[in-house]
N, C-alpha and C. Protein backbone atom coordinates (compact mmCIF):
# COMPACT_ATOMS: atom_id res chain seq x y z
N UNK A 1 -72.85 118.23 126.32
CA UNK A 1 -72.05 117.48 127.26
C UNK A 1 -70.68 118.16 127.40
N UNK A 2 -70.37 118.28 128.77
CA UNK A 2 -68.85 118.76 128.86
C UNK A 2 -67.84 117.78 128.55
N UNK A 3 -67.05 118.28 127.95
CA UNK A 3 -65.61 117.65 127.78
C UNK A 3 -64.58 116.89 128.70
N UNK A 4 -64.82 117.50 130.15
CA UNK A 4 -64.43 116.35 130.76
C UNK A 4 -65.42 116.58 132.03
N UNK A 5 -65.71 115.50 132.41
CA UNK A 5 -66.89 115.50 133.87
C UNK A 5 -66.36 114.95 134.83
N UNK A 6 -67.03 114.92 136.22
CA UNK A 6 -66.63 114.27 136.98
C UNK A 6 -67.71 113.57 137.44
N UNK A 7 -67.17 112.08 137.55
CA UNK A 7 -67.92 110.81 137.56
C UNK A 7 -68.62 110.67 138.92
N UNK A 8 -69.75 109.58 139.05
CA UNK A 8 -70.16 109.49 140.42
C UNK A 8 -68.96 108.99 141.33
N UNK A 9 -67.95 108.36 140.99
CA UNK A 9 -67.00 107.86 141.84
C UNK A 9 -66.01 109.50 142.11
N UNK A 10 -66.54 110.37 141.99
CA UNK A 10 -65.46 111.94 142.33
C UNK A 10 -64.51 112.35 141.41
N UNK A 11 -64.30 111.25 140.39
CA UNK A 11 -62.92 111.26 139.56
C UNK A 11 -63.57 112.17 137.65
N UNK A 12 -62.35 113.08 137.65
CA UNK A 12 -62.77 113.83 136.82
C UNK A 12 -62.16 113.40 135.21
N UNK A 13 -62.83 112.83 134.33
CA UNK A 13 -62.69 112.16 133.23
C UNK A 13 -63.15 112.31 131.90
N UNK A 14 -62.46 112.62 130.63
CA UNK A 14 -63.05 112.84 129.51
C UNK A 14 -64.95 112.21 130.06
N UNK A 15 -65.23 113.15 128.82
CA UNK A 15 -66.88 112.78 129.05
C UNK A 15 -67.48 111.54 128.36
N UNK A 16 -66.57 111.00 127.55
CA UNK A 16 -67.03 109.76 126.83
C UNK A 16 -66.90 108.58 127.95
N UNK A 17 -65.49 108.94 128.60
CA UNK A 17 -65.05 107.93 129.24
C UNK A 17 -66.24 107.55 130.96
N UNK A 18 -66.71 108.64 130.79
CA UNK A 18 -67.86 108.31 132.16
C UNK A 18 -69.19 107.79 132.21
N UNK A 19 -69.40 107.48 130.76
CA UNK A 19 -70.74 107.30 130.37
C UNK A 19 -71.10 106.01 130.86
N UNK A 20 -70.46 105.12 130.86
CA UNK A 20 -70.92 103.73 131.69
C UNK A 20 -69.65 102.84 132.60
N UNK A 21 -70.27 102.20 133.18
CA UNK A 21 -69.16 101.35 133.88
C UNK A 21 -67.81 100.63 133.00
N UNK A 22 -68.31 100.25 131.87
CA UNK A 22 -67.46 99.54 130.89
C UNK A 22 -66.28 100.70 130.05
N UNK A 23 -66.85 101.84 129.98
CA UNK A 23 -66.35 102.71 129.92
C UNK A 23 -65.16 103.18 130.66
N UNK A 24 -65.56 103.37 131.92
CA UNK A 24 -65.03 103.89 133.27
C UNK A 24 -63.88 103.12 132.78
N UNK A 25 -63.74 101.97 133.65
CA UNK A 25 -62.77 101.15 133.35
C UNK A 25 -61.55 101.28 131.88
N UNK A 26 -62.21 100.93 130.65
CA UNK A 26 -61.37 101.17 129.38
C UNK A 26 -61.05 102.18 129.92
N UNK A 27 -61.69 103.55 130.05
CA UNK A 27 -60.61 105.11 130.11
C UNK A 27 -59.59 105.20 130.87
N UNK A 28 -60.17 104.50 132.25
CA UNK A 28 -58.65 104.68 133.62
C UNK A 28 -57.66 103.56 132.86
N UNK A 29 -58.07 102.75 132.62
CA UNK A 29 -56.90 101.44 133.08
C UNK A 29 -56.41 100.92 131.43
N UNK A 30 -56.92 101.40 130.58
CA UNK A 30 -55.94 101.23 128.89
C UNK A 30 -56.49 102.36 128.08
N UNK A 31 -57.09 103.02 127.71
CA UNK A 31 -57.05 103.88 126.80
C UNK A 31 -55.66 104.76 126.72
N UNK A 32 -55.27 104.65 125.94
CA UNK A 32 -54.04 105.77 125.87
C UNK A 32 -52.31 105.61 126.26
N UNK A 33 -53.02 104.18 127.24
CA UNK A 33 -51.64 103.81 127.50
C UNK A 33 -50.77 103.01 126.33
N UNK A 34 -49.46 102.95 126.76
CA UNK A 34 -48.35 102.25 125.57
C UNK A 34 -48.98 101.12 125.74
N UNK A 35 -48.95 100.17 124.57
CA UNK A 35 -49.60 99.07 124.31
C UNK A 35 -48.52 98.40 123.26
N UNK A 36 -47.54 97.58 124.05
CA UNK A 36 -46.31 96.95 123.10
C UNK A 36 -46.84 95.17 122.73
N UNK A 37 -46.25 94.96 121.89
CA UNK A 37 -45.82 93.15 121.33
C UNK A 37 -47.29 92.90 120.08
N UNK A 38 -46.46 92.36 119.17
CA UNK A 38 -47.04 91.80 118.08
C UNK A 38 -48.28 91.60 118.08
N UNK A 39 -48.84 91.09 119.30
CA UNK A 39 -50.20 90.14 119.66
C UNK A 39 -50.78 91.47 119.73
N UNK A 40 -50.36 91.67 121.24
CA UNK A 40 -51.26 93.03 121.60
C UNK A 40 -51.63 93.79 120.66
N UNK A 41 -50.69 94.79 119.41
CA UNK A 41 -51.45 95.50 118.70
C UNK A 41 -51.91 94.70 117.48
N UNK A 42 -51.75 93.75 117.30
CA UNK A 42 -52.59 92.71 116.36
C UNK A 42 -54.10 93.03 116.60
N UNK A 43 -54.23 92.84 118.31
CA UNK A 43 -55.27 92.61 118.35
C UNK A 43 -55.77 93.90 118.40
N UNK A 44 -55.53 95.11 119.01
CA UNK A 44 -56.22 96.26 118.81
C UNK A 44 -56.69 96.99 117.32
N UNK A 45 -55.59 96.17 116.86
CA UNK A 45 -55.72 96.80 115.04
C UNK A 45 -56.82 96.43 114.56
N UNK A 46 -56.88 94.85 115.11
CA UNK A 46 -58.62 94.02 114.27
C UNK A 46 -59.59 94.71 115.23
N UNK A 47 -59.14 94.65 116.33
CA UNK A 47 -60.66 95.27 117.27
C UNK A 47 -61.26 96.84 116.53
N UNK A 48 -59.69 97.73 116.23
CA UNK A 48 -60.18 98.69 115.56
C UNK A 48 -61.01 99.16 114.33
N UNK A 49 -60.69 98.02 113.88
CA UNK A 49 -61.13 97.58 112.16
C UNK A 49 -62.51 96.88 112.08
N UNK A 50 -63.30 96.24 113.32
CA UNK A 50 -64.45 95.58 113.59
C UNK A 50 -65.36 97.04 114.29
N UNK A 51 -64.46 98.16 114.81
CA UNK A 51 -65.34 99.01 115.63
C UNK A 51 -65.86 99.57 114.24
N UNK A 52 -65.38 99.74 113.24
CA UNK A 52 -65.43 101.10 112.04
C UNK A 52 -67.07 101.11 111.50
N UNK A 53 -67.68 102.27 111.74
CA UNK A 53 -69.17 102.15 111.61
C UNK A 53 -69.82 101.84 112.48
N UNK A 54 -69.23 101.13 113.83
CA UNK A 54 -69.88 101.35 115.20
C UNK A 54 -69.34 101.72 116.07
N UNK A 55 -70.29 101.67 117.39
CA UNK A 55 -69.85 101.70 118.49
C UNK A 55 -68.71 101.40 119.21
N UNK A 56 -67.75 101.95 120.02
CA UNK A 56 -66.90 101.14 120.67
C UNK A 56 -67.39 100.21 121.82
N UNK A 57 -68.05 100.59 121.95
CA UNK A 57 -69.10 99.96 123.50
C UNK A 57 -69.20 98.49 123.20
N UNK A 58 -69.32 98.28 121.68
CA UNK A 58 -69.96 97.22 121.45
C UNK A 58 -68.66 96.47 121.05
N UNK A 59 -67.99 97.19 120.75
CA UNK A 59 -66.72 96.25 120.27
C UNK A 59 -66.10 95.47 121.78
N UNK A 60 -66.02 96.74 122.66
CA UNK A 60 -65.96 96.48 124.24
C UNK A 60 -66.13 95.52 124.74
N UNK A 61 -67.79 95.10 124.94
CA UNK A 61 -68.40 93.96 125.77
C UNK A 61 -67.92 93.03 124.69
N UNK A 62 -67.56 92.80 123.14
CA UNK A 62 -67.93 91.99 122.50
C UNK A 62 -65.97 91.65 122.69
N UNK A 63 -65.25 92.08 123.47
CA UNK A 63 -64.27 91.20 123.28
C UNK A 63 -63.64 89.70 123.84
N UNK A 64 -64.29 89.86 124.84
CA UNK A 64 -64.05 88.40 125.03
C UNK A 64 -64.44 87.44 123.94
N UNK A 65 -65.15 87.46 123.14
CA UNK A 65 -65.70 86.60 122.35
C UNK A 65 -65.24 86.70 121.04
N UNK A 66 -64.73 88.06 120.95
CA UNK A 66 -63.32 87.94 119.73
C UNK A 66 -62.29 87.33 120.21
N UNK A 67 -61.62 87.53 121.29
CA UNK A 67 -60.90 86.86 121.80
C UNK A 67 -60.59 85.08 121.18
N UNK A 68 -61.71 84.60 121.92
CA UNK A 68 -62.34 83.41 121.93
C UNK A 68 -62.32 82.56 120.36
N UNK A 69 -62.69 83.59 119.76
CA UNK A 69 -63.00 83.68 118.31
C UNK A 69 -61.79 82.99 117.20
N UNK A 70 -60.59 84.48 117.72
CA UNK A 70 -59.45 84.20 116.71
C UNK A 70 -58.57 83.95 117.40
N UNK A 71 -58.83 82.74 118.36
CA UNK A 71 -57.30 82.41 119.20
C UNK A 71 -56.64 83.05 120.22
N UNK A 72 -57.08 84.29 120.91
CA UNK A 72 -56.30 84.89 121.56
C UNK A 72 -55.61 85.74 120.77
N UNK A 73 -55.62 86.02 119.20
CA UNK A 73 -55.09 87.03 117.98
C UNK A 73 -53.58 86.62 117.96
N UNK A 74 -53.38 85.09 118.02
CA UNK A 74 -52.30 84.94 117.63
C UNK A 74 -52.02 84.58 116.34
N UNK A 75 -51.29 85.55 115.90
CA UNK A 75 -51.40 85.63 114.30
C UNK A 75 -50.81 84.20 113.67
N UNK A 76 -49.94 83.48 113.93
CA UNK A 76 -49.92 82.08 113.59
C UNK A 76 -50.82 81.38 113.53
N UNK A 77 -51.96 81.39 114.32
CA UNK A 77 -52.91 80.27 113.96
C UNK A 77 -53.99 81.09 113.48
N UNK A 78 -53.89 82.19 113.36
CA UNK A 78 -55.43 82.86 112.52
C UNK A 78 -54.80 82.89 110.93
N UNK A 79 -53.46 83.01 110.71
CA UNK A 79 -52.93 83.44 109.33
C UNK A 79 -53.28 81.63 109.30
N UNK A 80 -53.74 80.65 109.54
CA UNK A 80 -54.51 79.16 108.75
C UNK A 80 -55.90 79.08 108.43
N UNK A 81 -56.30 80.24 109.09
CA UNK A 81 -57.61 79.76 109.09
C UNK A 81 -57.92 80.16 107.31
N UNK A 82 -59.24 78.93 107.17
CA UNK A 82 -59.35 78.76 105.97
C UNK A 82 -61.35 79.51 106.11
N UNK A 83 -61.78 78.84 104.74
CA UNK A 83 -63.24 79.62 104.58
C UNK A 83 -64.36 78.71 105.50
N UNK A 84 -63.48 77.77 105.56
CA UNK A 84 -64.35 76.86 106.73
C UNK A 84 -64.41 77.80 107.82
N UNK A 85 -63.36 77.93 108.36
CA UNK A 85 -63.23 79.27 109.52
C UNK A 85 -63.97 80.48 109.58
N UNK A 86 -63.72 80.72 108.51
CA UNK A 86 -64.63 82.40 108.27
C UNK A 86 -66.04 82.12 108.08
N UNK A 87 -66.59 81.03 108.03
CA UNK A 87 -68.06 80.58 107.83
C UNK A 87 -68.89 80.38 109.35
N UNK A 88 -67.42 80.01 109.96
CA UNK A 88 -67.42 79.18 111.60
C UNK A 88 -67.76 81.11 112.44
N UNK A 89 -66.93 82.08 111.93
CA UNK A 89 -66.57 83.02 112.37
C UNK A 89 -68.47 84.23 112.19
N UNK A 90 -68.71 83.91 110.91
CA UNK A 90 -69.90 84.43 110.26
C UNK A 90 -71.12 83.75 111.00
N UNK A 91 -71.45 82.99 111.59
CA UNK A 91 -71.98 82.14 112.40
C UNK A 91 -71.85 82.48 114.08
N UNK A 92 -70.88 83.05 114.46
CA UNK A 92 -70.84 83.48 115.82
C UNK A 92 -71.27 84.59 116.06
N UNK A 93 -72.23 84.79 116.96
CA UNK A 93 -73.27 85.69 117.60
C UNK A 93 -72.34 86.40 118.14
N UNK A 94 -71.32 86.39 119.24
CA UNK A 94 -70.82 87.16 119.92
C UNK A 94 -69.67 88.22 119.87
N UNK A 95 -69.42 87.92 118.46
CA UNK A 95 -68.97 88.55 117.69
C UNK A 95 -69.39 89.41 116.14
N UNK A 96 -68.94 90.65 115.99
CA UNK A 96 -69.41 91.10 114.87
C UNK A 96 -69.11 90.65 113.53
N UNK A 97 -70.31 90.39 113.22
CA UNK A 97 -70.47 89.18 111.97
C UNK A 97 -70.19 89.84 110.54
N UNK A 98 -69.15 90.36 110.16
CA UNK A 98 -69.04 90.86 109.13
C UNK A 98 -68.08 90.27 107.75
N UNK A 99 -68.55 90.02 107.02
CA UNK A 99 -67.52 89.11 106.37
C UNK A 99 -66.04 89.81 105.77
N UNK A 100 -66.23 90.85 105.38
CA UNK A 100 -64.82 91.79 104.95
C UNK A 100 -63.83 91.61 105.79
N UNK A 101 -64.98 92.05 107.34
CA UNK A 101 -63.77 92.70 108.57
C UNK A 101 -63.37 91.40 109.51
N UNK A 102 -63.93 90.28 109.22
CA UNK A 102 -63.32 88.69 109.47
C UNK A 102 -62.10 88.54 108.71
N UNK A 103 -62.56 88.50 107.13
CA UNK A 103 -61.55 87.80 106.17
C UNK A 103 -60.41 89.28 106.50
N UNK A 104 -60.58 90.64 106.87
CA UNK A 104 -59.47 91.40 106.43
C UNK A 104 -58.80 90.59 108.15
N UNK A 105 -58.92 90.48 108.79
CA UNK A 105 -58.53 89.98 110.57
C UNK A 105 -57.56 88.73 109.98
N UNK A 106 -57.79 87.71 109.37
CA UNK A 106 -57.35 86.80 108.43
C UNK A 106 -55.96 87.47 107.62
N UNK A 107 -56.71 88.17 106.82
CA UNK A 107 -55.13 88.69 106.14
C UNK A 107 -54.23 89.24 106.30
N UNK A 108 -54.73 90.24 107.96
CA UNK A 108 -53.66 91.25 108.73
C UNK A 108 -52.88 89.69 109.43
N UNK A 109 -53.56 88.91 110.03
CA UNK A 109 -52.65 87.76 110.52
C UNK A 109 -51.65 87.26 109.59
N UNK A 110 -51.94 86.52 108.05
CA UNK A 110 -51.19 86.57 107.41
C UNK A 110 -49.58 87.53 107.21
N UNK A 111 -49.80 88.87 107.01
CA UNK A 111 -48.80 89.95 106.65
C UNK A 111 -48.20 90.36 107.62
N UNK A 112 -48.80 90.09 108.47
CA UNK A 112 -48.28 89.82 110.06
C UNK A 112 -46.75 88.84 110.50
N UNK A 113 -47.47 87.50 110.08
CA UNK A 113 -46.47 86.40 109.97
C UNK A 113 -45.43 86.97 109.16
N UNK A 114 -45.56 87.17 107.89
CA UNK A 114 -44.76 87.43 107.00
C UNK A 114 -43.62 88.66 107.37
N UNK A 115 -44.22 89.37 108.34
CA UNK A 115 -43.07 90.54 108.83
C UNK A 115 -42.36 89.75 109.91
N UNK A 116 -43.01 88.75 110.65
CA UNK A 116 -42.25 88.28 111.85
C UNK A 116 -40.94 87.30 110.81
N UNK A 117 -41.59 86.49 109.98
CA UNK A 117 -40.48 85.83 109.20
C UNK A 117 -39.08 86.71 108.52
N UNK A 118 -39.96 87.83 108.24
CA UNK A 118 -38.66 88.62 107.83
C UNK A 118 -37.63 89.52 108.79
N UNK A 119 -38.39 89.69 109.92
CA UNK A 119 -37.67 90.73 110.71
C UNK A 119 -37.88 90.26 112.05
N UNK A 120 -38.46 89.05 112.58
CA UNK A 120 -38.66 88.55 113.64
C UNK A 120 -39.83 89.26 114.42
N UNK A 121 -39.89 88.34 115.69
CA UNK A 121 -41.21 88.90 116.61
C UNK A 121 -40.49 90.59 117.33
N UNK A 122 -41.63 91.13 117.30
CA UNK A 122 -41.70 92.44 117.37
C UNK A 122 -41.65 93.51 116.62
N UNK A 123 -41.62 92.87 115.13
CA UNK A 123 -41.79 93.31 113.42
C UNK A 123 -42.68 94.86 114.05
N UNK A 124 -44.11 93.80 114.13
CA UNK A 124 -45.12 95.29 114.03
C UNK A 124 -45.18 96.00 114.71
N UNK A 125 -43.78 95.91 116.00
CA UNK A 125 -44.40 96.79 117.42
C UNK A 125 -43.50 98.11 116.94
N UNK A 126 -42.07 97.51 116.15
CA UNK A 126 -41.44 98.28 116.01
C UNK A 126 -42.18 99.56 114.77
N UNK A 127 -42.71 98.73 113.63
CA UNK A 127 -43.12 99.65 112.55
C UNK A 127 -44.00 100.42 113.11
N UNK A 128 -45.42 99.80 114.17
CA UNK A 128 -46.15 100.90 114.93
C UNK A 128 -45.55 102.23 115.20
N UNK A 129 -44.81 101.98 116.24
CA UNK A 129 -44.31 102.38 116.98
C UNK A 129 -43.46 103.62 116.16
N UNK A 130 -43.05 103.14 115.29
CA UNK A 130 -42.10 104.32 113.93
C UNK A 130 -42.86 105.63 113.68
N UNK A 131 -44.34 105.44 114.15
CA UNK A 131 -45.24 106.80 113.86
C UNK A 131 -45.58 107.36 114.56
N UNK A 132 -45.68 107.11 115.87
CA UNK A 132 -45.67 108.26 116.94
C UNK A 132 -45.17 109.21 117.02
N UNK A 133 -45.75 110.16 116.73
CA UNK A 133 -45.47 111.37 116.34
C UNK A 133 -44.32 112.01 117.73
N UNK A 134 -43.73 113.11 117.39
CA UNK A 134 -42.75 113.48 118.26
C UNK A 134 -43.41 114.21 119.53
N UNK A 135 -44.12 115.16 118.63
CA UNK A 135 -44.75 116.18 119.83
C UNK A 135 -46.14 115.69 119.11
N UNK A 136 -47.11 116.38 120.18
CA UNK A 136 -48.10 115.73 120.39
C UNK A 136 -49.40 116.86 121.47
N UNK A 137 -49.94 118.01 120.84
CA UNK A 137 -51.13 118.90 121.72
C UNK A 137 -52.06 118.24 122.20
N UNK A 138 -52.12 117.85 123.71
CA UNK A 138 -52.73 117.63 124.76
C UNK A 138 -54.24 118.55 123.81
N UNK A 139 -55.57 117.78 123.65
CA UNK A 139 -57.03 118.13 122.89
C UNK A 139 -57.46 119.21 124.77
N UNK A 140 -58.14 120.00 124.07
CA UNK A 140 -59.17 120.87 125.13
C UNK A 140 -60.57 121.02 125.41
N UNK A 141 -60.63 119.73 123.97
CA UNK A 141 -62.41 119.78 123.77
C UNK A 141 -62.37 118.53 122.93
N UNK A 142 -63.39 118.03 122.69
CA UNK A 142 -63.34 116.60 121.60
C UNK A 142 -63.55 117.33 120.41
N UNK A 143 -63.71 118.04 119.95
CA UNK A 143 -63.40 119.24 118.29
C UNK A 143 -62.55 119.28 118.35
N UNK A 144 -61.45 119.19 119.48
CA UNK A 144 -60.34 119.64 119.30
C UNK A 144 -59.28 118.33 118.36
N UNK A 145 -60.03 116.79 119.06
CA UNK A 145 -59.32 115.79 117.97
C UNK A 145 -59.11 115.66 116.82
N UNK A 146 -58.04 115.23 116.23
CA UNK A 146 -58.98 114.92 115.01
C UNK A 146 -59.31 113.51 114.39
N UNK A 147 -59.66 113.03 113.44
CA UNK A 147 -59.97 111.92 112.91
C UNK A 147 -59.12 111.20 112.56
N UNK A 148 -58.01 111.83 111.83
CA UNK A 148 -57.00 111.51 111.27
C UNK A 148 -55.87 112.37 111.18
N UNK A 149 -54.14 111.52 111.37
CA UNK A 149 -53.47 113.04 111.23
C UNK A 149 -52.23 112.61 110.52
N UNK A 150 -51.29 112.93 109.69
CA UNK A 150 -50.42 112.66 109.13
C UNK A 150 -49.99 111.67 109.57
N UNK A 151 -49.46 111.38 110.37
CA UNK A 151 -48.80 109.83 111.36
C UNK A 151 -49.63 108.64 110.88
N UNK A 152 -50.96 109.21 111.09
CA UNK A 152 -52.04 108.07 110.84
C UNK A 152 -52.22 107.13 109.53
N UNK A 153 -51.89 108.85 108.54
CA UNK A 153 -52.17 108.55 107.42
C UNK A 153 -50.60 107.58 106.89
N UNK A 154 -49.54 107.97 106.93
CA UNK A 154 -48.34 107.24 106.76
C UNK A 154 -48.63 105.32 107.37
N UNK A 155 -48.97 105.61 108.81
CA UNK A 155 -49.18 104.28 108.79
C UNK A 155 -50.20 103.42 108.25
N UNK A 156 -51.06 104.26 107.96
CA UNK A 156 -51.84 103.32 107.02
C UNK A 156 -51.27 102.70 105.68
N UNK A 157 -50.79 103.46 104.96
CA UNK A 157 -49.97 103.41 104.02
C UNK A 157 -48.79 102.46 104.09
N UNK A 158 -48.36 102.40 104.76
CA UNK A 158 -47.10 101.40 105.05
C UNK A 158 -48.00 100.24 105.40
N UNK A 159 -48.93 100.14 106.33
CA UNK A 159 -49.73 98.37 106.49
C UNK A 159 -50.05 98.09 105.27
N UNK A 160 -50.82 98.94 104.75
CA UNK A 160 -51.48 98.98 103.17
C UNK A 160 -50.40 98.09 102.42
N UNK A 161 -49.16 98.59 102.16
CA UNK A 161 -47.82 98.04 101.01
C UNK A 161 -47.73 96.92 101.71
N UNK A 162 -47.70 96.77 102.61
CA UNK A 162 -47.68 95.36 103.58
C UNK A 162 -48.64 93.74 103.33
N UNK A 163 -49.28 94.54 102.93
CA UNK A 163 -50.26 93.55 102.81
C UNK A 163 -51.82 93.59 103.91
N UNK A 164 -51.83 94.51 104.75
CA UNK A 164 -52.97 95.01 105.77
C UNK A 164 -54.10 95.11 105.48
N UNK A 165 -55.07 94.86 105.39
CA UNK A 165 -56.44 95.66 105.19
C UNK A 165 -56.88 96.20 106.39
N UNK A 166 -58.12 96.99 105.64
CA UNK A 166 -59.03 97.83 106.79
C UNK A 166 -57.92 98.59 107.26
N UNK A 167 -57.16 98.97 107.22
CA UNK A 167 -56.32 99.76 108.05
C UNK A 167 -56.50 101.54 107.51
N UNK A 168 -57.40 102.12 107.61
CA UNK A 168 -57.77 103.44 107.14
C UNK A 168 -56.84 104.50 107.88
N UNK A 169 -56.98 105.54 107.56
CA UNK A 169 -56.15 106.15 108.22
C UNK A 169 -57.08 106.67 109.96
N UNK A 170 -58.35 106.97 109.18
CA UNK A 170 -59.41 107.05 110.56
C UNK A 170 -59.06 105.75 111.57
N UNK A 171 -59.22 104.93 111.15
CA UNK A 171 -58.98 103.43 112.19
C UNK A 171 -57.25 103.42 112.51
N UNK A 172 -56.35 103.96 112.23
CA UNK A 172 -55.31 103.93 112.51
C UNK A 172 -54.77 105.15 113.54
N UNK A 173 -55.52 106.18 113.50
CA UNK A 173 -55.75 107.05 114.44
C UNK A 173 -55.88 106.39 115.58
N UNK A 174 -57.26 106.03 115.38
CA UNK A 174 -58.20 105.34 116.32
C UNK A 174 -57.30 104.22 117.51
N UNK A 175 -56.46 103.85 116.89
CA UNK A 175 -55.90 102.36 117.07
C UNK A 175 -54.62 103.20 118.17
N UNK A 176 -53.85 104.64 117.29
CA UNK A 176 -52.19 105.04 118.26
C UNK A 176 -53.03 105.45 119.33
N UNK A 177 -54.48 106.35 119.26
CA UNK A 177 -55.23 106.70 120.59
C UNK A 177 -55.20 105.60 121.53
N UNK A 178 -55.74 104.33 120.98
CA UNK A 178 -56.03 103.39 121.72
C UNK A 178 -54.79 102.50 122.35
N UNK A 179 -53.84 102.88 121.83
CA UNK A 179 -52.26 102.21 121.90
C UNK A 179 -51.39 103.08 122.60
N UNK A 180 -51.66 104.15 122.40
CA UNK A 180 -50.98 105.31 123.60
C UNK A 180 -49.80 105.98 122.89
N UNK A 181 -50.01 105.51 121.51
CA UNK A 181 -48.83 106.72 120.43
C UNK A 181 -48.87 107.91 120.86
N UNK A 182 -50.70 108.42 120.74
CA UNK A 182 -51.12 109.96 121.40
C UNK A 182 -51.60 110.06 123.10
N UNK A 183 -51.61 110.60 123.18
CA UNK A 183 -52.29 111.19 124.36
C UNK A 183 -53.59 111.48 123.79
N UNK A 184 -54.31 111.20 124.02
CA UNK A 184 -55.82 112.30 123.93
C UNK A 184 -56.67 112.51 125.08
N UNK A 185 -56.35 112.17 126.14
CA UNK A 185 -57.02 112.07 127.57
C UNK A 185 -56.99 113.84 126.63
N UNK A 186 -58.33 114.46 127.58
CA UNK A 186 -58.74 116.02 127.70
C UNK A 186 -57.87 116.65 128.78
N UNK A 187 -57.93 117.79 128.50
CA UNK A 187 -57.02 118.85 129.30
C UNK A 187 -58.01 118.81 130.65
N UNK A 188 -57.76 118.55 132.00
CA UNK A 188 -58.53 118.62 133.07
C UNK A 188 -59.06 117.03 133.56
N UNK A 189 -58.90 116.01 132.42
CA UNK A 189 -58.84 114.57 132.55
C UNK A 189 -58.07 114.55 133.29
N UNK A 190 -58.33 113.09 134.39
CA UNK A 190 -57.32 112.82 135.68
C UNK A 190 -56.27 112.03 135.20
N UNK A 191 -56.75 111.39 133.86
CA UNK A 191 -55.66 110.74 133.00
C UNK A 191 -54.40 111.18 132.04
N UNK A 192 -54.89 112.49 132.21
CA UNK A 192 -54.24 113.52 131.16
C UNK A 192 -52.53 113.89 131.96
């Protein structure tokens, strides 16, 4: 598969990003872009942390129903939920039923709160945000990414002391890609 293709709609796009309609969409209209406020990367952090070992596709279609799930990822009312909840949560089909990556969604809400109490709302946009790297090589091939990269690894480390789970440095990658720390659109991407 080439690295970047051009789609039946004429538009020339990483090659992951053309593979289906649901796709299409995520690549043009949020992958990569800045993605600010507490909620917002709350929620990309758990979405990232539910993709780990699968598909994104599936995390994809399956968000409305995370959504649905943990409130809209407002960390105030998910940092209550109790084991009644996570039983309620383990029980829902439309979401990925995993008990770690529930209860860790639970405890990032928790450590969450706890930064807004100490440093107010926009705690985590700012600490995110602290790792975006300065400069940043536009990829020429998907070998060219990588999995993980110093930035990644620091912020993991800092959620980690925080109180964070699941926050790997692979899923924290995953998460500034998806948040728009990096660029990774491909060289010849219309997004790039």
């Amino acid at each position: 598969m080439a690295a970047v293709q051009v789609g039946p709609d004429g538009v020339r796009r990483c090659a992951w990003g053309d593979s289906s309609d649901d796709y299409r969409t995520y690549h043009d209209t949020e992958w990569g872009r800045p993605v600010h406020g507490d909620t917002a990367l709350y929620e990309r952090i758990s979405l990232e942390a539910f993709q780990s070992g699968l598909s994104w596709i599936t995390i994809l279609r399956k968000r409305p129903a995370f959504r649905l799930a943990f409130n809209e990822f407002d960390a105030q009312k998910v940092a209550r939920y109790t084991e009644v909840d996570v039983e309620r949560l383990m029980a829902d089909a439309g979401i990925v039923r995993n008990r770690r990556k529930i209860e860790a969604t639970i405890i990032n809400a928790r450590s969450l709160t706890v930064m807004q109490d100490e440093n107010g709302e926009g705690a985590l946009d700012e600490l995110v945000w602290s790792f975006a790297p300065e400069r940043h090589r536009r990829p020429r091939a998907l070998a060219d990414v990588p999995a993980s990269t110093p930035e990644s690894l620091a912020l993991s480390k800092e959620l980690k002391r925080r109180g964070f789970a699941f926050v790997g440095p692979t899923t924290m990658y995953a998460a500034m890609q998806a948040c728009g720390l990096v660029d990774d659109h491909l060289v010849g991407c219309h997004r790039a």
